[in-house]
PDB file of N, CA and C in Angstrom:
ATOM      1  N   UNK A   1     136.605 181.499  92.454  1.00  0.00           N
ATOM      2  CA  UNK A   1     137.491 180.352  92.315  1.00  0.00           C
ATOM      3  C   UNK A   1     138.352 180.249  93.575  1.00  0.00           C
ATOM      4  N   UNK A   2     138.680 178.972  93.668  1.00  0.00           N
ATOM      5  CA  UNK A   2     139.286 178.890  95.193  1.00  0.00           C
ATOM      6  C   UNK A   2     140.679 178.705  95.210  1.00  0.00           C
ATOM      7  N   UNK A   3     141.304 178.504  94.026  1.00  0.00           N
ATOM      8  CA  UNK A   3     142.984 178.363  93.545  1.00  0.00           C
ATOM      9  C   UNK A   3     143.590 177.369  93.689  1.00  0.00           C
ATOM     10  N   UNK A   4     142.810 176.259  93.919  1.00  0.00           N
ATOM     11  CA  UNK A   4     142.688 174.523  93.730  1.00  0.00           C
ATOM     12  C   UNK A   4     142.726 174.328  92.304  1.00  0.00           C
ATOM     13  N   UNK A   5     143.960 174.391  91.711  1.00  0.00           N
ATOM     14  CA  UNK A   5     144.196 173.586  90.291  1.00  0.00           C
ATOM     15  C   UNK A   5     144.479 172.114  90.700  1.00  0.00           C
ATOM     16  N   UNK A   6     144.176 171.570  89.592  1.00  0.00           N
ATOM     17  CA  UNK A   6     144.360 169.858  89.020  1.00  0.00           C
ATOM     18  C   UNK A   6     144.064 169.907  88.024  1.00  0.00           C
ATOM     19  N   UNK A   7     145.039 168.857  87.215  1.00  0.00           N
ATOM     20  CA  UNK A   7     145.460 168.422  85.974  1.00  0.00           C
ATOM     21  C   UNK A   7     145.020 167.246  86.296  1.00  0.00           C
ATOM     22  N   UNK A   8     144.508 167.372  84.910  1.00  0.00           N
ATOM     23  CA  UNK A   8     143.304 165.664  84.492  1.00  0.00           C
ATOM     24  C   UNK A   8     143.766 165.133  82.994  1.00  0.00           C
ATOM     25  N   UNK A   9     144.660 164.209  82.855  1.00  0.00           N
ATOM     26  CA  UNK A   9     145.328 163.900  81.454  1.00  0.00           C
ATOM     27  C   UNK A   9     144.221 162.412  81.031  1.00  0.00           C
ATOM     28  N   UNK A  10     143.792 162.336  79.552  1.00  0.00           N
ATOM     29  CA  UNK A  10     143.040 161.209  79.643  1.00  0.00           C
ATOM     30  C   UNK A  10     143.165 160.914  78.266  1.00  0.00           C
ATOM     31  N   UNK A  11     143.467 159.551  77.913  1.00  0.00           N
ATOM     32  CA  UNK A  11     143.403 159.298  76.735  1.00  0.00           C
ATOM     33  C   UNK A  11     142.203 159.208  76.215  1.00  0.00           C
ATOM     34  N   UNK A  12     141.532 159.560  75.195  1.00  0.00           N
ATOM     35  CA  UNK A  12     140.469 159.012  74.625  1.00  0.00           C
ATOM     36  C   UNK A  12     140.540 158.510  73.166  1.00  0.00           C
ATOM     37  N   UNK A  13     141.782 158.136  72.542  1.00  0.00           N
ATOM     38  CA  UNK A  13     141.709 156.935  71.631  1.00  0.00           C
ATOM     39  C   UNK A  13     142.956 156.367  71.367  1.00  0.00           C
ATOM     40  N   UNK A  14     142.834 155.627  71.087  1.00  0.00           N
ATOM     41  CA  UNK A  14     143.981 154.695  70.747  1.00  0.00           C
ATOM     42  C   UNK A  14     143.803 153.913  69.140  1.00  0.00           C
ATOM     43  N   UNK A  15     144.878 154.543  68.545  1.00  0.00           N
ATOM     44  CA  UNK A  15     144.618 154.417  66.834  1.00  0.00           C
ATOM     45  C   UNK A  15     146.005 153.102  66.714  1.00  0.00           C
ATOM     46  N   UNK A  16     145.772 152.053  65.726  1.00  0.00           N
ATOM     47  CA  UNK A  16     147.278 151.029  65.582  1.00  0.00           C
ATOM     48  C   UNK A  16     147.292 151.455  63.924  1.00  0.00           C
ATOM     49  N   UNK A  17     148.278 151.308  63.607  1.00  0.00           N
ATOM     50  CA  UNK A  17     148.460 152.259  62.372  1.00  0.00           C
ATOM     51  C   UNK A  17     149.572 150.832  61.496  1.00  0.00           C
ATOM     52  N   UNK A  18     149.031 150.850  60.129  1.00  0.00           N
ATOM     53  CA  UNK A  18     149.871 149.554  59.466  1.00  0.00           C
ATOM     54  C   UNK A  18     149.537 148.490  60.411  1.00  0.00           C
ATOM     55  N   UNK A  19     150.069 146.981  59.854  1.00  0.00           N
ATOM     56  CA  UNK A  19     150.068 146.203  60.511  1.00  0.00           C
ATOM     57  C   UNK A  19     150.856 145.984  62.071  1.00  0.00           C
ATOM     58  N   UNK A  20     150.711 146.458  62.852  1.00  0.00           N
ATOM     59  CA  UNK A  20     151.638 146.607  64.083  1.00  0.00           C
ATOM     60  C   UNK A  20     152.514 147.514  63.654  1.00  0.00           C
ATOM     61  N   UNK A  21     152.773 148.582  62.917  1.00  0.00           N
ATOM     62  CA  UNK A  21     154.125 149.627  62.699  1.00  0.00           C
ATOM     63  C   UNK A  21     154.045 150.679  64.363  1.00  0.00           C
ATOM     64  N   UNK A  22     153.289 150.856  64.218  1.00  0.00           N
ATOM     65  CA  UNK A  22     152.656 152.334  65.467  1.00  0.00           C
ATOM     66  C   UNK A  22     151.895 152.286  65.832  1.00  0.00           C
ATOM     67  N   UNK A  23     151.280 152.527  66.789  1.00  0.00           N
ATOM     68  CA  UNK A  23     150.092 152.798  68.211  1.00  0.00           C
ATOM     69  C   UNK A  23     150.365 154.300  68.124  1.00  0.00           C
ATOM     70  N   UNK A  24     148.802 154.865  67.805  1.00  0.00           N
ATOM     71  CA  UNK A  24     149.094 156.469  67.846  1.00  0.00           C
ATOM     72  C   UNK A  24     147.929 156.194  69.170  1.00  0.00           C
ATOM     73  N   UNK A  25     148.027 157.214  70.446  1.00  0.00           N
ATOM     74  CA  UNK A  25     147.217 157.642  71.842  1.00  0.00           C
ATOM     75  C   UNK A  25     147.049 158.717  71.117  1.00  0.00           C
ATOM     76  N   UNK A  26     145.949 159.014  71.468  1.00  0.00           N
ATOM     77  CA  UNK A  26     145.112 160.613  71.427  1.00  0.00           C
ATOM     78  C   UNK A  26     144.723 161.154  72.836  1.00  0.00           C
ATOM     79  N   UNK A  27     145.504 162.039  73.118  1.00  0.00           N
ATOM     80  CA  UNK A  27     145.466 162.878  74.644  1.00  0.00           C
ATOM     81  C   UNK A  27     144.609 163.764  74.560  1.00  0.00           C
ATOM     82  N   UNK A  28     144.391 164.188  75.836  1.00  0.00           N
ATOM     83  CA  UNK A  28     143.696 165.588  76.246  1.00  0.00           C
ATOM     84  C   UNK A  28     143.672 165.798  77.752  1.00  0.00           C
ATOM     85  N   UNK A  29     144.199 167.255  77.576  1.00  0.00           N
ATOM     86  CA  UNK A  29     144.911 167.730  78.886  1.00  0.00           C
ATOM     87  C   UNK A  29     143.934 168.703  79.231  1.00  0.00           C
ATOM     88  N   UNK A  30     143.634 168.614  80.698  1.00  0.00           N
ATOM     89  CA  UNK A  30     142.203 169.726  81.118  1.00  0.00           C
ATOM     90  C   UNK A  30     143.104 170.158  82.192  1.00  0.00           C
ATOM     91  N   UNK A  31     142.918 171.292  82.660  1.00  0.00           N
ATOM     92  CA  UNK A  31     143.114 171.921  84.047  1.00  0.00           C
ATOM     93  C   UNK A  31     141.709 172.267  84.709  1.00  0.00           C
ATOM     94  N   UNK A  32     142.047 171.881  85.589  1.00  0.00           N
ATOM     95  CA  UNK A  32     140.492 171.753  86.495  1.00  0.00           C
ATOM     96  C   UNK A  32     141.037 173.146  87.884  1.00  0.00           C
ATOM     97  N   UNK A  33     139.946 174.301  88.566  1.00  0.00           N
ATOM     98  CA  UNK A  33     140.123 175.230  89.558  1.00  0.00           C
ATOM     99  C   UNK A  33     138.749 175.026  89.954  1.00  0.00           C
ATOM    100  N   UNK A  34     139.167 174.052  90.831  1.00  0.00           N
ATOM    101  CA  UNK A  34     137.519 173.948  91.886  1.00  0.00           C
ATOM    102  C   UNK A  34     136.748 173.199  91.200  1.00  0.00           C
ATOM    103  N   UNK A  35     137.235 172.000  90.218  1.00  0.00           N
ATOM    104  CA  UNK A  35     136.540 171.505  89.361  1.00  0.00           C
ATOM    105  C   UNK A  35     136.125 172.050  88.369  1.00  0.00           C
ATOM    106  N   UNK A  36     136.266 172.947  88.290  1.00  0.00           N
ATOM    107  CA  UNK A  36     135.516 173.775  86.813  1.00  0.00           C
ATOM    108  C   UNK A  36     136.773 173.630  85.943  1.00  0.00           C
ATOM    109  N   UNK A  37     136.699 173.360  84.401  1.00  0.00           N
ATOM    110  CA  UNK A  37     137.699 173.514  83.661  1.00  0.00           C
ATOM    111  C   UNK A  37     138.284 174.534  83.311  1.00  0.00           C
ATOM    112  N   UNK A  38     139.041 175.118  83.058  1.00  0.00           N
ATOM    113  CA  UNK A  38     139.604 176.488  82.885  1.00  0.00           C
ATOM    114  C   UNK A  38     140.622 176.423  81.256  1.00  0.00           C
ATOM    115  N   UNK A  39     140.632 175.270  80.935  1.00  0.00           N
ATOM    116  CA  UNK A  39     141.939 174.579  80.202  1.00  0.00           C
ATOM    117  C   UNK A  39     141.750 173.339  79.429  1.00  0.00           C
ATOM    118  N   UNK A  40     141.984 173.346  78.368  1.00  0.00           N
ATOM    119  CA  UNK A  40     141.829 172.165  77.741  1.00  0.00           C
ATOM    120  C   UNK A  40     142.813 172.037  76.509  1.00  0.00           C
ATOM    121  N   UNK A  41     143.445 171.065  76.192  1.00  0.00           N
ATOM    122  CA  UNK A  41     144.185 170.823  75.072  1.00  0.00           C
ATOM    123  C   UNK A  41     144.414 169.240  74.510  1.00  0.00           C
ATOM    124  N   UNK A  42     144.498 169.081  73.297  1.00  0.00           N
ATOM    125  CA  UNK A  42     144.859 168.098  72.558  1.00  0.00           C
ATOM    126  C   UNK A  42     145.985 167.464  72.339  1.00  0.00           C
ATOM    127  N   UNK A  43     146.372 166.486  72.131  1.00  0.00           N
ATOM    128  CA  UNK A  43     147.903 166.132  71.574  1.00  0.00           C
ATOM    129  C   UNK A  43     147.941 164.486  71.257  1.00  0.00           C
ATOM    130  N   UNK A  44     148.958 164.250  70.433  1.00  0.00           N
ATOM    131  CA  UNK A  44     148.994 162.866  70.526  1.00  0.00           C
ATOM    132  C   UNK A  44     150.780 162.302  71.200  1.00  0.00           C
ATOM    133  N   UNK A  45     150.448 161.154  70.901  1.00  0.00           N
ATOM    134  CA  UNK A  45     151.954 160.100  71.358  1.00  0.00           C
ATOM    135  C   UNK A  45     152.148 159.220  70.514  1.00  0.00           C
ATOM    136  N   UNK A  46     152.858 158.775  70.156  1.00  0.00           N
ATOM    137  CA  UNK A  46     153.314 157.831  68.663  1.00  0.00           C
ATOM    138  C   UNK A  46     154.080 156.701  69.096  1.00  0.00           C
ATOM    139  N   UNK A  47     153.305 155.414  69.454  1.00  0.00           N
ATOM    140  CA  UNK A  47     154.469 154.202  69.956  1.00  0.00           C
ATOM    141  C   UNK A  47     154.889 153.401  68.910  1.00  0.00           C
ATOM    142  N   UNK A  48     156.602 152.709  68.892  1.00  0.00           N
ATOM    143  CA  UNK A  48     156.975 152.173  67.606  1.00  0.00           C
ATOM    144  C   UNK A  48     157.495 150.903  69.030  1.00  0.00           C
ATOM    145  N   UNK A  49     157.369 149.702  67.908  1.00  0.00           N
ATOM    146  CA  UNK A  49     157.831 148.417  68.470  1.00  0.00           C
ATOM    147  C   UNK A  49     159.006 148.742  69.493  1.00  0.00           C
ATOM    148  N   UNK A  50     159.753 149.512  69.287  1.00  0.00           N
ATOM    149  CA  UNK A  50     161.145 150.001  70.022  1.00  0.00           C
ATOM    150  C   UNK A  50     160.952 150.868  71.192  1.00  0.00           C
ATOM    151  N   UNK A  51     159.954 151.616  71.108  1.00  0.00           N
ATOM    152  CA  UNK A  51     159.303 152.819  72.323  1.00  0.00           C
ATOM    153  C   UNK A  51     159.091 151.863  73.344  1.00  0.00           C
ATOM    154  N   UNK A  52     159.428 152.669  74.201  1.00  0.00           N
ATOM    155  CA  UNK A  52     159.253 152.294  75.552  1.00  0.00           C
ATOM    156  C   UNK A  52     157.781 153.274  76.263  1.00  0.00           C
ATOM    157  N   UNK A  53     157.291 152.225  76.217  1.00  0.00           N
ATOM    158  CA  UNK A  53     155.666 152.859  76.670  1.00  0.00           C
ATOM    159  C   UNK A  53     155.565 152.653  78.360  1.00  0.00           C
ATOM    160  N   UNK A  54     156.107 151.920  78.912  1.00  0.00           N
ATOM    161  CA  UNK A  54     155.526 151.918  80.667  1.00  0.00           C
ATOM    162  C   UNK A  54     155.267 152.857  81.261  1.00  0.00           C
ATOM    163  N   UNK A  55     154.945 153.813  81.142  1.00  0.00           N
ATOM    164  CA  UNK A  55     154.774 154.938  81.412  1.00  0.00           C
ATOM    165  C   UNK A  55     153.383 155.652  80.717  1.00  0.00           C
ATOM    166  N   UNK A  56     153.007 154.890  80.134  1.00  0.00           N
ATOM    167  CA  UNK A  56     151.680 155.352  79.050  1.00  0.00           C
ATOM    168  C   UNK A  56     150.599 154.983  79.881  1.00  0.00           C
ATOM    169  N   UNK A  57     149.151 155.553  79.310  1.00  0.00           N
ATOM    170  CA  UNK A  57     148.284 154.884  79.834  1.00  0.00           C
ATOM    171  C   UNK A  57     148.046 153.479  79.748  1.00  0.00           C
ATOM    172  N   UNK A  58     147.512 153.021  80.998  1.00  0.00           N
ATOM    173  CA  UNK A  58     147.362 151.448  81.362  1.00  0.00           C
ATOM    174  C   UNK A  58     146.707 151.106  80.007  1.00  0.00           C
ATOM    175  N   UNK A  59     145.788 151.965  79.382  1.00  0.00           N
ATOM    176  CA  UNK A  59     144.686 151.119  77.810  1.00  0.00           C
ATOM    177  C   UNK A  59     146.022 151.259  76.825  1.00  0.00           C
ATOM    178  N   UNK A  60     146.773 152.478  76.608  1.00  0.00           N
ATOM    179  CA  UNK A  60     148.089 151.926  75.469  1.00  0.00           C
ATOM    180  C   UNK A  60     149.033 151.274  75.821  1.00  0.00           C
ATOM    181  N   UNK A  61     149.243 150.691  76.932  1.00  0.00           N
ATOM    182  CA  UNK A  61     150.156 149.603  77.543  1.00  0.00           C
ATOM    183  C   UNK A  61     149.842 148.444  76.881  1.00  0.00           C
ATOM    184  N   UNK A  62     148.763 148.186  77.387  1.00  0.00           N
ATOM    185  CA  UNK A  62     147.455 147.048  77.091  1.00  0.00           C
ATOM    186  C   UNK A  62     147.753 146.366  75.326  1.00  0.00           C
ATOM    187  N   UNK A  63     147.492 147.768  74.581  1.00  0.00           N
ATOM    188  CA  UNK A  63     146.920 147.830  72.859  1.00  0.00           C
ATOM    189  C   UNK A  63     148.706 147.767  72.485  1.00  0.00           C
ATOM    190  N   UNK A  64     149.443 148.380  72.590  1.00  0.00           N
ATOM    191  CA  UNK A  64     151.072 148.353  72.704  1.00  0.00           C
ATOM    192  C   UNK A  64     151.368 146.641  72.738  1.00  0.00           C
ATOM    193  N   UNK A  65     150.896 146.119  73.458  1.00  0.00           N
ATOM    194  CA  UNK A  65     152.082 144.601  74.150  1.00  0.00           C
ATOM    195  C   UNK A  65     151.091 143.765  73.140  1.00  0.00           C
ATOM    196  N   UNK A  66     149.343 144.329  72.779  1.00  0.00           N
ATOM    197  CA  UNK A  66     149.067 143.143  72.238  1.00  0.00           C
ATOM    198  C   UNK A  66     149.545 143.279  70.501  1.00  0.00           C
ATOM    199  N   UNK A  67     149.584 144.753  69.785  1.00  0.00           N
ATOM    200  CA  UNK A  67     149.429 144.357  68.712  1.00  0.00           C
ATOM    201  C   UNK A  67     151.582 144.520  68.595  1.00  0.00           C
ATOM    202  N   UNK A  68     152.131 144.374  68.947  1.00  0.00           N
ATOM    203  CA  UNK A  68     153.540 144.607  69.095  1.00  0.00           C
ATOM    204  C   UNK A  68     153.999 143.231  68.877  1.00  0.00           C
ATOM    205  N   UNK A  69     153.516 142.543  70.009  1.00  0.00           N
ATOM    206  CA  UNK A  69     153.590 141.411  70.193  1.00  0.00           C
ATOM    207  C   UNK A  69     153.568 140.608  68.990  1.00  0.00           C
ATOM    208  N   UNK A  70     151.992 140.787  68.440  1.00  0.00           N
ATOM    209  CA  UNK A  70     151.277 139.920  67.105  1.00  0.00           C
ATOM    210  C   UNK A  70     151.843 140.617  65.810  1.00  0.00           C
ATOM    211  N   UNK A  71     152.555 141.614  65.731  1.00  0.00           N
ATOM    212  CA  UNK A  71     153.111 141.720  64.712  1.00  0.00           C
ATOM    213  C   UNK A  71     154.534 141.238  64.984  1.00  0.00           C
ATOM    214  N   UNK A  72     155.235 141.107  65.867  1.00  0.00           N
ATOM    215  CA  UNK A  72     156.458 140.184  66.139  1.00  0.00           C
ATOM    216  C   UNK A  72     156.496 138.719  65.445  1.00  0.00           C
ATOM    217  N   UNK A  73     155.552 138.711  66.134  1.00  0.00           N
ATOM    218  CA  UNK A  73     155.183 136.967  65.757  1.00  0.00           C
ATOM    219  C   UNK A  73     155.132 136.977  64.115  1.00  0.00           C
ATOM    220  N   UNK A  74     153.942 137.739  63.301  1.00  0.00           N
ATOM    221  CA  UNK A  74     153.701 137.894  61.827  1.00  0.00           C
ATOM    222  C   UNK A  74     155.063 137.716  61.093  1.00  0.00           C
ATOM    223  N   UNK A  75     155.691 138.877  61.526  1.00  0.00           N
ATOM    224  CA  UNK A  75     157.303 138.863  61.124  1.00  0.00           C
ATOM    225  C   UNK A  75     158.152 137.595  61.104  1.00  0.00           C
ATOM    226  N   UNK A  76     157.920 136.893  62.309  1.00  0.00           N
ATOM    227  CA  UNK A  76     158.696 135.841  62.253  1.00  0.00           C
ATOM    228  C   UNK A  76     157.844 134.746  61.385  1.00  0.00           C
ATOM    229  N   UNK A  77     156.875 134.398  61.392  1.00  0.00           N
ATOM    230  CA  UNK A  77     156.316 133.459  60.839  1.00  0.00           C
ATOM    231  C   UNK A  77     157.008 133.937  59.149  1.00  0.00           C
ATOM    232  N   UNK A  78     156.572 134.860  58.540  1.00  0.00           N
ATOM    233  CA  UNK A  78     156.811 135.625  57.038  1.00  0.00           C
ATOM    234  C   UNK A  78     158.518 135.047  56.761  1.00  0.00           C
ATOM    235  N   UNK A  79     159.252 135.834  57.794  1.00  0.00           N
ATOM    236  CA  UNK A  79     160.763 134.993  57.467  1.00  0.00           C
ATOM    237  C   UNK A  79     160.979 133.931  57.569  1.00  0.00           C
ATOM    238  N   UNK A  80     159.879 132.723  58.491  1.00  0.00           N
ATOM    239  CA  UNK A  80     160.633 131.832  58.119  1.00  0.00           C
ATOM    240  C   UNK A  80     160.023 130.951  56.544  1.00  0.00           C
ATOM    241  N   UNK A  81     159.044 131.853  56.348  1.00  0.00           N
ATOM    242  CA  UNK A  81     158.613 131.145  54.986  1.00  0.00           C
ATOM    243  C   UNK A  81     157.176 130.598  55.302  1.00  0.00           C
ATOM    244  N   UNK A  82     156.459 130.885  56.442  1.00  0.00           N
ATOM    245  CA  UNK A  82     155.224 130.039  56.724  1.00  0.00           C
ATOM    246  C   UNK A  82     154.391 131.025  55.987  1.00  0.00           C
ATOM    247  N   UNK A  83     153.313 130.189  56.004  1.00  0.00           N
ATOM    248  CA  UNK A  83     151.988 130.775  55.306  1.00  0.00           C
ATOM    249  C   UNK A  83     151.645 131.998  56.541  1.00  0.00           C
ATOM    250  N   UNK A  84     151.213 133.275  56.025  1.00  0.00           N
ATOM    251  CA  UNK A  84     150.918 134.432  56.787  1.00  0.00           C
ATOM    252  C   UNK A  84     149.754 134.855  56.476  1.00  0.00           C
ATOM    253  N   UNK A  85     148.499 134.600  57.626  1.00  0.00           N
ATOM    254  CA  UNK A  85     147.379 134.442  57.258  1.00  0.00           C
ATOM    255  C   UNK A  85     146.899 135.848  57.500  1.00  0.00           C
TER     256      UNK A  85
END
């Protein structure tokens, strides 16, 4: 091994949970020495309408603004009494 570490963080799913309540990311953290993996781990991230995601991956940025957004809207349509399709 040549003592060339890198960290490789990558989402590989993105779960929306309830109608717009949460955006759960599913992580996984590798350490790479010369490219070879040495390291690997799991984890998640939990976004709520209020979280501040800019900092997330560009795909839960993306899934964040759209279903955040469309449940904003749902909400408002419901209070003001409109039909909620």
């Amino acid at each position: 091994m040549n003592g060339n570490l890198e960290k490789k963080v990558t989402c590989y799913q993105v779960k929306v949970m309830g109608l717009g309540r949460a955006v759960i990311a599913e992580m996984r953290v590798e350490i790479l020495e010369g490219g070879v993996k040495i390291a690997s781990s799991k984890y998640s991230n939990m976004y709520y309408p209020s979280s501040d995601w800019s900092q997330a991956d560009p795909l839960v940025q993306k899934v964040c603004s759209v279903v955040f957004e469309y449940a904003e809207e749902e909400s408002t349509r419901f209070n003001r009494g409109d039909d909620v399709q």
